[in-house]
N, C-alpha and C. Protein backbone atom coordinates (compact mmCIF):
# COMPACT_ATOMS: atom_id res chain seq x y z
N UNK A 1 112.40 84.20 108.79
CA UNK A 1 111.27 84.80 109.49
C UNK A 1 111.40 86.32 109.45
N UNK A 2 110.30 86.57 108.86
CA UNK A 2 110.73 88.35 109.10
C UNK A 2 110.24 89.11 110.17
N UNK A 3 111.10 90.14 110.53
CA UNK A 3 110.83 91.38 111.56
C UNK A 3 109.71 91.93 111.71
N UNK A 4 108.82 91.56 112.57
CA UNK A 4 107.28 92.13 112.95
C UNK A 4 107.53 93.32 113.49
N UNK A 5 108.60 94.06 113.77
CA UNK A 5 108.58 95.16 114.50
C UNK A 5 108.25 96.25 113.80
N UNK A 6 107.94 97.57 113.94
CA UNK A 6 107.53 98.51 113.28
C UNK A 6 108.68 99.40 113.05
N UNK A 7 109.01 100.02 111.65
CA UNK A 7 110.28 101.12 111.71
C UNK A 7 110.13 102.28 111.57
N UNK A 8 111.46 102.58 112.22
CA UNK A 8 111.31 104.12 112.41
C UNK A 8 111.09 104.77 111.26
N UNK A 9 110.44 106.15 111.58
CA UNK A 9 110.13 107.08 110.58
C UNK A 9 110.79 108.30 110.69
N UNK A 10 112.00 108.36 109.96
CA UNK A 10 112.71 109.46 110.21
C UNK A 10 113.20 110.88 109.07
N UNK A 11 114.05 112.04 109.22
CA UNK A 11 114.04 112.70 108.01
C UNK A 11 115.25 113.21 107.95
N UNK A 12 115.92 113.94 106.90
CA UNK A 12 116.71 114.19 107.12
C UNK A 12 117.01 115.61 107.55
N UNK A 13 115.91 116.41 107.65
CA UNK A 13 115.88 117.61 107.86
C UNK A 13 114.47 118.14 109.06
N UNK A 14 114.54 118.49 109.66
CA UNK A 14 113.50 119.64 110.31
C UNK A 14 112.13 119.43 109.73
N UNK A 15 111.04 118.88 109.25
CA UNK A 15 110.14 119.15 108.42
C UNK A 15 109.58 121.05 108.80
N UNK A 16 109.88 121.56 109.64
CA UNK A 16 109.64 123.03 110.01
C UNK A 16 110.78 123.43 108.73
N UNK A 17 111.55 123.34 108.36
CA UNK A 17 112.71 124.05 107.39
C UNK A 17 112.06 123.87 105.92
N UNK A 18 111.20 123.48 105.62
CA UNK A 18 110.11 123.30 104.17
C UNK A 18 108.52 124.07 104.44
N UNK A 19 108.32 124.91 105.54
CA UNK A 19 107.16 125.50 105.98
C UNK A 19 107.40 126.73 106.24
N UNK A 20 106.80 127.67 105.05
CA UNK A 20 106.49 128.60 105.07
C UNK A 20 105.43 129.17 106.30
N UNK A 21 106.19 129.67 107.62
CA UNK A 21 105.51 130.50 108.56
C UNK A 21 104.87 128.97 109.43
N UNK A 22 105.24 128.21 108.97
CA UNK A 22 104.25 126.90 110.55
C UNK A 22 103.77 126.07 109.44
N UNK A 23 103.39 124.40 109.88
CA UNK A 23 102.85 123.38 108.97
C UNK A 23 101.95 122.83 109.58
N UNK A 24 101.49 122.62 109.30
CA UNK A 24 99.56 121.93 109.00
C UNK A 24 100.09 120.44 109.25
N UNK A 25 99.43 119.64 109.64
CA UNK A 25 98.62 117.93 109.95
C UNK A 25 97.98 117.79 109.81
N UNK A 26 97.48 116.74 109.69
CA UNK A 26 96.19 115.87 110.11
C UNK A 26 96.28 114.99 111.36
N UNK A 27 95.25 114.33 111.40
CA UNK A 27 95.56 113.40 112.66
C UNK A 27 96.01 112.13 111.76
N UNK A 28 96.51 110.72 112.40
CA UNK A 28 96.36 109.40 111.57
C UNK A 28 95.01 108.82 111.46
N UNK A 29 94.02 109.16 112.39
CA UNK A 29 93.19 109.21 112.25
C UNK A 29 91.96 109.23 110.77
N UNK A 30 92.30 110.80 110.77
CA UNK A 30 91.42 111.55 109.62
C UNK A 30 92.57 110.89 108.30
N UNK A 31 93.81 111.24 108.63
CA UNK A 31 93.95 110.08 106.85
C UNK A 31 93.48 109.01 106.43
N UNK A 32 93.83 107.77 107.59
CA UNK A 32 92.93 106.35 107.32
C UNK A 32 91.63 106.87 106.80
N UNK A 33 90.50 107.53 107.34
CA UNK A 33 89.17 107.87 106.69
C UNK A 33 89.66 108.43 105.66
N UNK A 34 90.45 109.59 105.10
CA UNK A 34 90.86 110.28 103.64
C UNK A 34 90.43 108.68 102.68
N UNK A 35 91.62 107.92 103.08
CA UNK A 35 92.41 106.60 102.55
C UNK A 35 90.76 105.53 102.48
N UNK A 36 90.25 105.32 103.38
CA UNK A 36 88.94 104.44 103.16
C UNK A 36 87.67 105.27 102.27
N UNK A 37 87.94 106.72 101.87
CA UNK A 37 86.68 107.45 101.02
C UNK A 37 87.20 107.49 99.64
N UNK A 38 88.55 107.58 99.41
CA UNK A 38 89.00 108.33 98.30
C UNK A 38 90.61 107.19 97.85
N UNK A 39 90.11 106.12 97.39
CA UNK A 39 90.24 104.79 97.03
C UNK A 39 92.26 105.19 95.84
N UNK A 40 93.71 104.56 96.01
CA UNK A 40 94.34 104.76 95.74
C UNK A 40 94.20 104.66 94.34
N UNK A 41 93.61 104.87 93.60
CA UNK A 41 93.38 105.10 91.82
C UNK A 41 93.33 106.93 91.94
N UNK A 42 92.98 107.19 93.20
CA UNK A 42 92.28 108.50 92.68
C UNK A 42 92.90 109.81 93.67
N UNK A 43 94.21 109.67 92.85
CA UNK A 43 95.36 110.40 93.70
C UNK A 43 95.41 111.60 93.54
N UNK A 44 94.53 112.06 92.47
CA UNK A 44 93.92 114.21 92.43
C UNK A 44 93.20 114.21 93.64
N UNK A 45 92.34 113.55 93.51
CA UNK A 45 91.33 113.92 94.99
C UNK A 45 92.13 114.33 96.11
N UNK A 46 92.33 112.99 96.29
CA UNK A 46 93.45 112.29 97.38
C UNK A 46 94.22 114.47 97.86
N UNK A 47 94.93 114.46 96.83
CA UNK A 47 95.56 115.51 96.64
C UNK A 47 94.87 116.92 97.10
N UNK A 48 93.93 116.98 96.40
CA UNK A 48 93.17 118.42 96.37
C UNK A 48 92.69 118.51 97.45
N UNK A 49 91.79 117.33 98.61
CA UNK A 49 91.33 117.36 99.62
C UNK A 49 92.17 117.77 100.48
N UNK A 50 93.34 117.03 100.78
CA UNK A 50 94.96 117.42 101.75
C UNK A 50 95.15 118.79 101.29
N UNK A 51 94.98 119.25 99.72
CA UNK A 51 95.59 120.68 99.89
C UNK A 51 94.35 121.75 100.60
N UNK A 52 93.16 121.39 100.62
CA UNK A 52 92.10 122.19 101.15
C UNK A 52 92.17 121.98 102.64
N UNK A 53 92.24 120.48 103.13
CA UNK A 53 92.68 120.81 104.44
C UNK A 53 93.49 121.32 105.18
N UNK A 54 94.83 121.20 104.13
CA UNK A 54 95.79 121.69 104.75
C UNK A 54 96.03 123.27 105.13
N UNK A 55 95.16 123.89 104.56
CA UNK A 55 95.07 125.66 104.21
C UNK A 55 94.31 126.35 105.03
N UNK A 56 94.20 127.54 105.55
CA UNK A 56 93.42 128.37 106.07
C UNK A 56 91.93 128.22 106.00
N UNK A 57 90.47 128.26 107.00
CA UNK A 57 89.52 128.07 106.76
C UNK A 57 88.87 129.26 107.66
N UNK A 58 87.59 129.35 107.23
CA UNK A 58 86.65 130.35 108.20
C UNK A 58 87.24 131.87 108.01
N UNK A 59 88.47 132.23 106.99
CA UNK A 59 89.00 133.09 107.24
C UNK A 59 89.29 134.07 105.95
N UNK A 60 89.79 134.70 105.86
CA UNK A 60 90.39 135.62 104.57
C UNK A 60 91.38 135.04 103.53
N UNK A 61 91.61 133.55 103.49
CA UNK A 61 92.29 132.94 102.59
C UNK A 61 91.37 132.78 101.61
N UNK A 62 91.74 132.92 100.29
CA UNK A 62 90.84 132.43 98.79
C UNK A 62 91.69 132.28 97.94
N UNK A 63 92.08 131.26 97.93
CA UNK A 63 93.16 131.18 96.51
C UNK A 63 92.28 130.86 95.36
N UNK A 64 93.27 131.24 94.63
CA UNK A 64 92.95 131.50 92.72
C UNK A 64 92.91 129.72 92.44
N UNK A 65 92.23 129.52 91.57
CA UNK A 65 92.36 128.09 91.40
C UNK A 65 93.92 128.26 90.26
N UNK A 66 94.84 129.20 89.90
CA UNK A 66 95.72 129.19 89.19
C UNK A 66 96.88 128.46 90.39
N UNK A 67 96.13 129.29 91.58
CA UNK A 67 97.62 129.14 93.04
C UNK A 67 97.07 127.23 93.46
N UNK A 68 95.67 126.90 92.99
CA UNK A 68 95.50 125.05 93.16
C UNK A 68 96.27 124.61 92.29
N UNK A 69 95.95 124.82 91.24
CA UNK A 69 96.47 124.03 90.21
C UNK A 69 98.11 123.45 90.23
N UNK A 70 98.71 124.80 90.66
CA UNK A 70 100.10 124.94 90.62
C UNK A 70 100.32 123.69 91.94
N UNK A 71 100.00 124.27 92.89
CA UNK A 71 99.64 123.14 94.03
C UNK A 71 99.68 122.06 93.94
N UNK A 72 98.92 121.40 93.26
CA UNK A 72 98.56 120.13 92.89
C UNK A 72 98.74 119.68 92.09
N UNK A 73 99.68 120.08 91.17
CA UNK A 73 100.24 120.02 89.88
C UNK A 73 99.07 118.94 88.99
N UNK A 74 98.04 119.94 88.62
CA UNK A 74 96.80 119.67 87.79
C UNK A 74 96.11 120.82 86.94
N UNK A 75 95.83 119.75 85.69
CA UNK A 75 95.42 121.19 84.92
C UNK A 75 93.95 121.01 85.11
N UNK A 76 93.54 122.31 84.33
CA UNK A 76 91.83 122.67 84.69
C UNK A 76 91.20 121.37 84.96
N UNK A 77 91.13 120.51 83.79
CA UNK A 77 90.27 119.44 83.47
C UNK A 77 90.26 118.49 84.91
N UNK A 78 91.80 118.53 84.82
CA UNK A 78 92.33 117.11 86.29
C UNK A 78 91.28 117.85 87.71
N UNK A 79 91.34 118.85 87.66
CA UNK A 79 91.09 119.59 88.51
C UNK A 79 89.72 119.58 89.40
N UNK A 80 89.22 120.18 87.88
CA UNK A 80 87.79 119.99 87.81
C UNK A 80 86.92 118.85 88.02
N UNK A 81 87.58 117.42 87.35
CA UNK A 81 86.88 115.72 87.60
C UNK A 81 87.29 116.07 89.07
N UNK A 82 88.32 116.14 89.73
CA UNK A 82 88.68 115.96 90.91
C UNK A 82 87.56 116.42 92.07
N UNK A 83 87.38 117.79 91.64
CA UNK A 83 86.54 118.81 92.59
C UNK A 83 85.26 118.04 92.30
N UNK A 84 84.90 117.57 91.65
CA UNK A 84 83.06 117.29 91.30
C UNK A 84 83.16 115.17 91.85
N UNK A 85 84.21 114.91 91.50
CA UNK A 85 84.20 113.60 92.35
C UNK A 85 84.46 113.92 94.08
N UNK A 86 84.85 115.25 94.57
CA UNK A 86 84.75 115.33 96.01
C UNK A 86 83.59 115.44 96.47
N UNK A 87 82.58 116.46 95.08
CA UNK A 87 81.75 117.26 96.11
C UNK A 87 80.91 115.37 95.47
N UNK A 88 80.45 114.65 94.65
CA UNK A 88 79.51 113.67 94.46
C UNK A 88 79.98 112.55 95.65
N UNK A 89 80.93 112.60 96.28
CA UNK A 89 81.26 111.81 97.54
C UNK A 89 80.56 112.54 98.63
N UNK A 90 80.35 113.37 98.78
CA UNK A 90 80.09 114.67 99.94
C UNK A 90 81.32 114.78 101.13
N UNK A 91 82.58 114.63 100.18
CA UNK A 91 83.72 115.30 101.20
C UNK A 91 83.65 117.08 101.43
N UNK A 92 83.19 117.37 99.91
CA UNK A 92 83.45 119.00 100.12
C UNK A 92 81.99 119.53 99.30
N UNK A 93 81.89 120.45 99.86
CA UNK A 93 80.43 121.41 98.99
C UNK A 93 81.20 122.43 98.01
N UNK A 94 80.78 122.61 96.46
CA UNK A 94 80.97 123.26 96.14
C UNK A 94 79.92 124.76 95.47
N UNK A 95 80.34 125.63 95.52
CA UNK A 95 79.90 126.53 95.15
C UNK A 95 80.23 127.55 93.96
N UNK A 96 80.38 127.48 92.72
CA UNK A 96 80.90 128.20 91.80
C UNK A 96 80.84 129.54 92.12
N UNK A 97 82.44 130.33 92.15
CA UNK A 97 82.18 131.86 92.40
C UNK A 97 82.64 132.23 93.81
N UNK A 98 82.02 131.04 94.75
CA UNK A 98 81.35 131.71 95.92
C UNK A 98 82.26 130.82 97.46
N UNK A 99 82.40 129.48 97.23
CA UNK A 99 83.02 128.62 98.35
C UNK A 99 83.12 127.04 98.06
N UNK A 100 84.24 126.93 98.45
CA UNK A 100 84.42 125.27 98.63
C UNK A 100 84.49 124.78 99.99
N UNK A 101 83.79 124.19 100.49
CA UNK A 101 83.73 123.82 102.46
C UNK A 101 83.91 121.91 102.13
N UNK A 102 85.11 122.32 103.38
CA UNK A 102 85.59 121.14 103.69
C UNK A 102 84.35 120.43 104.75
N UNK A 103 84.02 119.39 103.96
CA UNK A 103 82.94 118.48 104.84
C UNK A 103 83.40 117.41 106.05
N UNK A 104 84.23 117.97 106.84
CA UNK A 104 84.81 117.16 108.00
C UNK A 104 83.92 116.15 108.34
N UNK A 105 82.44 116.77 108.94
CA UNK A 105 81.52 115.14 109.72
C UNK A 105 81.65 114.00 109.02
N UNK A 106 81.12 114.10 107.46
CA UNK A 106 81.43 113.13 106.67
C UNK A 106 82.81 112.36 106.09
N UNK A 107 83.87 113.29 106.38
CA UNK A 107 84.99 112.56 106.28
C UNK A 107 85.30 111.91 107.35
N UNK A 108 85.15 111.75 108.41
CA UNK A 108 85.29 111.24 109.89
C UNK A 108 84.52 110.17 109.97
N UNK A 109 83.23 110.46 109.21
CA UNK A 109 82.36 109.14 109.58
C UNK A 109 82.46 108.11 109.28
């Protein structure tokens, strides 16, 4: 009979000792919705969305898509299907040039 109990989740280090200046979350929440929009085949998304949430918003952050790529270890192309399968889901709006906005209502919903 196996162990119904739930196990611990533990580390071997600080997760603060891998964070440059403070680290970002999500709720468990908002992943399950990530996880029910953006289906486990499609682990760029998956990826690129966490790295957009995870980052500065409303504010003076703009990274280079050279500083995504590296990120997300994806080249242009991966990149690009990725970004245009977010925005044809309506997780994120894109804007060539100009902005990528994280579409929270719709990821929640």
């Amino acid at each position: 009979m196996a162990d119904k109990r739930a196990i611990a989740l533990l580390s071997d280090v600080d997760k603060k000792e891998y964070n440059e200046g403070g680290y970002y979350q999500i709720s468990p929440l908002m992943f399950q919705k990530i996880n029910e929009k953006i289906t486990g085949k499609c682990g760029n998304q998956r990826a690129l969305l966490l790295y957009f949430i995870f980052q500065q918003q409303n504010g003076d952050f703009h990274p280079a898509e050279a500083t995504i790529l590296t990120a997300c270890h994806m080249d242009h192309a991966q990149y690009s299907r990725a970004r245009e399968a977010l925005v044809a889901a309506n997780l994120i709006e894109y804007e060539k040039t100009k902005y990528i906005k994280i579409m929270y209502k719709n990821i929640m919903a």
